[in-house]
Protein backbone atom coordinates (compact mmCIF):
# COMPACT_ATOMS: atom_id res chain seq x y z
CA UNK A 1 -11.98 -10.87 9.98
CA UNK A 2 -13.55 -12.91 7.37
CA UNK A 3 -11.72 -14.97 5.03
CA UNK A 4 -11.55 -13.79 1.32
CA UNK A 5 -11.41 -17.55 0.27
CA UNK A 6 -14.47 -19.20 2.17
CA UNK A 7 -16.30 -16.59 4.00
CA UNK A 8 -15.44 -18.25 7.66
CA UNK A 9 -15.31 -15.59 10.40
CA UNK A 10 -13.17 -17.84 12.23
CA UNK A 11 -9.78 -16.50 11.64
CA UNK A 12 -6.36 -15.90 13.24
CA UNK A 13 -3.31 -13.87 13.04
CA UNK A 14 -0.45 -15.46 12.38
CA UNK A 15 2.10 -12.24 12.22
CA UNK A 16 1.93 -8.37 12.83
CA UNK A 17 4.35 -6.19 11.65
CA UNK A 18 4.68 -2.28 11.68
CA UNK A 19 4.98 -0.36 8.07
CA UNK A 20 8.07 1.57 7.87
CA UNK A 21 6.37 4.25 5.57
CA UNK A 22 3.00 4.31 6.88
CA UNK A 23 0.91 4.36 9.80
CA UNK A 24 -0.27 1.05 8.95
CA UNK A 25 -0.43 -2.64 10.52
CA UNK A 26 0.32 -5.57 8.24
CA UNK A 27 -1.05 -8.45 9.62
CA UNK A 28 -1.10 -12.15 8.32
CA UNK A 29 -3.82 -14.18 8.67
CA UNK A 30 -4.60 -17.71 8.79
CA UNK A 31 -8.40 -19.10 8.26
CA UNK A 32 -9.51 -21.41 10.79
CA UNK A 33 -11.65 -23.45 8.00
CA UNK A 34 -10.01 -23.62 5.07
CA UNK A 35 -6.28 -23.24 5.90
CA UNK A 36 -6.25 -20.04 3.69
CA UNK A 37 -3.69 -16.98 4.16
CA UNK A 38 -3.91 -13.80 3.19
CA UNK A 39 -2.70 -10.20 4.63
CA UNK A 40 -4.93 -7.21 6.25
CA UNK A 41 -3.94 -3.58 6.78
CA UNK A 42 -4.79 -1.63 9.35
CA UNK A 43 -5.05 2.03 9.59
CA UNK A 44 -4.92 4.81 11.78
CA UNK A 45 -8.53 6.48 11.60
CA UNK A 46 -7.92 9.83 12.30
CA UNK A 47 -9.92 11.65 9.73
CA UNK A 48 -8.69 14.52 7.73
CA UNK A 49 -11.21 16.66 6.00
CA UNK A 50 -10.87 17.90 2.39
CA UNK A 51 -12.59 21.41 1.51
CA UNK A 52 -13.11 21.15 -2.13
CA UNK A 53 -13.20 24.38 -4.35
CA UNK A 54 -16.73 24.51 -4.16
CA UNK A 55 -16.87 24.74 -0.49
CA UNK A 56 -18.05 21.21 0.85
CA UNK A 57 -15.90 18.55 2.77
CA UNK A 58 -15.18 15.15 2.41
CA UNK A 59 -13.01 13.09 4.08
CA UNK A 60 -9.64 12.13 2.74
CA UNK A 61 -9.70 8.89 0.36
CA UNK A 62 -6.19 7.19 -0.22
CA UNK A 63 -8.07 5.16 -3.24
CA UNK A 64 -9.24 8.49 -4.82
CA UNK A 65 -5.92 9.89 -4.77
CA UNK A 66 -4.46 6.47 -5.87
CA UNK A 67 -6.63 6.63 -9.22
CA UNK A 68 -5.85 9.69 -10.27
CA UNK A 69 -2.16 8.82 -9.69
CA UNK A 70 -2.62 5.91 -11.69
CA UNK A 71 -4.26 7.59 -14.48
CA UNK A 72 -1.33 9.98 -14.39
CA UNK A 73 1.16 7.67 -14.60
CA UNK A 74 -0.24 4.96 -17.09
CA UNK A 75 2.05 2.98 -19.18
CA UNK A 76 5.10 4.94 -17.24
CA UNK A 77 7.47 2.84 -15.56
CA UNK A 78 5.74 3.22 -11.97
CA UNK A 79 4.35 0.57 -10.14
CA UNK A 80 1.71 0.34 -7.63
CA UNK A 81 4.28 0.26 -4.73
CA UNK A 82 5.79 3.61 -5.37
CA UNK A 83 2.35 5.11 -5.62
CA UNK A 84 1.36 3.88 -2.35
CA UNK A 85 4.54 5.47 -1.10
CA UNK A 86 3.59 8.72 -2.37
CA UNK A 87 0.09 8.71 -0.99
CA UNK A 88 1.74 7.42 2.90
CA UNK A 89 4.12 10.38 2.11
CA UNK A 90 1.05 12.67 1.42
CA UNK A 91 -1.14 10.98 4.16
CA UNK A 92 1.39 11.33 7.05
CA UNK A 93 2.50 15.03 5.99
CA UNK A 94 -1.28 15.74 6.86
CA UNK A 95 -1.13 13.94 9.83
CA UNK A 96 1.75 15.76 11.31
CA UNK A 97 -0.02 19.46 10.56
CA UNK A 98 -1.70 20.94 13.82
CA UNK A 99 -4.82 20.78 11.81
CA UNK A 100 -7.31 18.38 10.31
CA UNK A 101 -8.56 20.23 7.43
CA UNK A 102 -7.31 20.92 4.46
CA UNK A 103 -7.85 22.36 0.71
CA UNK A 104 -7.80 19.98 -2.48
CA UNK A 105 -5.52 22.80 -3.64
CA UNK A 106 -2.49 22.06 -0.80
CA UNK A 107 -3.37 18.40 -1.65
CA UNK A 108 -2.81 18.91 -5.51
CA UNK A 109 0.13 21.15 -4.77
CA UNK A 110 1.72 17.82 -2.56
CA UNK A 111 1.20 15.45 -5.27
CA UNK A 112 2.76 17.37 -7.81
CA UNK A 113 5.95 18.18 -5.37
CA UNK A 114 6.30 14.30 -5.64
CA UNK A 115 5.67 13.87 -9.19
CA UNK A 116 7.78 16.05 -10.34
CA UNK A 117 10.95 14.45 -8.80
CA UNK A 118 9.50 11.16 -9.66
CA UNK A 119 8.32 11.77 -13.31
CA UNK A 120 7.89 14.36 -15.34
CA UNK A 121 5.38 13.10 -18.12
CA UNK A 122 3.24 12.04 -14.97
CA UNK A 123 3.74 15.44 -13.49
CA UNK A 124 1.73 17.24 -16.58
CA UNK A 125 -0.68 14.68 -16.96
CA UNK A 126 -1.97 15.08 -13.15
CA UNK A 127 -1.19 19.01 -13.76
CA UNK A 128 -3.36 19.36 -16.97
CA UNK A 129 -6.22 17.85 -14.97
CA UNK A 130 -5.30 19.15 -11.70
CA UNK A 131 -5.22 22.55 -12.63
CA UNK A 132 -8.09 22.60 -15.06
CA UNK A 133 -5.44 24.16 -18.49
CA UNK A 134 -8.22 26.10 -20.09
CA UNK A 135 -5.76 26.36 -23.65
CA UNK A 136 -2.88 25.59 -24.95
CA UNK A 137 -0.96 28.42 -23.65
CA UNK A 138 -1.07 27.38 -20.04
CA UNK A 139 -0.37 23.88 -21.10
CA UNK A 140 2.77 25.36 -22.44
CA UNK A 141 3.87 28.01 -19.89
CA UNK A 142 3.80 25.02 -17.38
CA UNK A 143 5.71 22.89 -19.85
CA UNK A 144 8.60 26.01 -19.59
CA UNK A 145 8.45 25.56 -15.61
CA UNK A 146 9.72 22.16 -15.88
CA UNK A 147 13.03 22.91 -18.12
């Protein structure tokens, strides 16, 4: 691993810990050179493929899904930690289905599950773009859902 601060390769880990929400690995990390600390995460890499709606596959990105969380939920009283937990949430749902593929639709149908419990101006933010409102009228009928 290569330190952030200096660029050394010599590095070593000081601590590893398990992440109760996620599959991950915190680790802390000492460089070698310049005495620097800093944290790494390490993931499972089992790859889950997303069919989009016009037929091709990607694989799953946590960061994609983490910026259209944050759009949703700008200047709301949600930090950066809760969003994570969402996405592990999301993420290790997946991971626990038989298969590895799956639509953008399920996907968009999980996140709003979770937003809606967590925040209901965030909810029809990520809705309105999620499911493409096409007038004002939809906007509204999904605005009736939520009462």
């Amino acid at each position: 691993m290569r330190c952030p601060k200096c660029g050394a390769d010599d590095t070593r880990v000081i601590d590893s810990r398990m992440q109760e929400t996620s599959n991950a690995i915190k680790r802390r990390r000492e460089c070698r050179s310049c005495g620097y600390r800093f944290a790494t995460f390490e993931r499972c890499e089992d790859p889950i493929e997303v069919i989009k709606s016009d037929g091709t596959t990607q694989p799953f990105d946590r960061n994609k899904l983490l910026v259209g969380l944050m759009r949703a939920t700008s200047k709301r009283d949600i930090d950066l930690a809760t969003l994570n937990n969402l996405i592990d949430g999301i993420e290790q749902e997946l991971r626990t289905k038989p298969f590895k593929s799956i639509t953008s639709h399920d996907i968009g149908d999980m996140v709003l599950k979770r937003l809606e419990a967590l925040d209901k101006v965030a909810y029809i933010r990520f809705a309105s773009v999620y499911r493409d409102f096409k007038d004002i009228d939809e906007f509204v009928d999904e605005l009736a859902k939520l009462r």
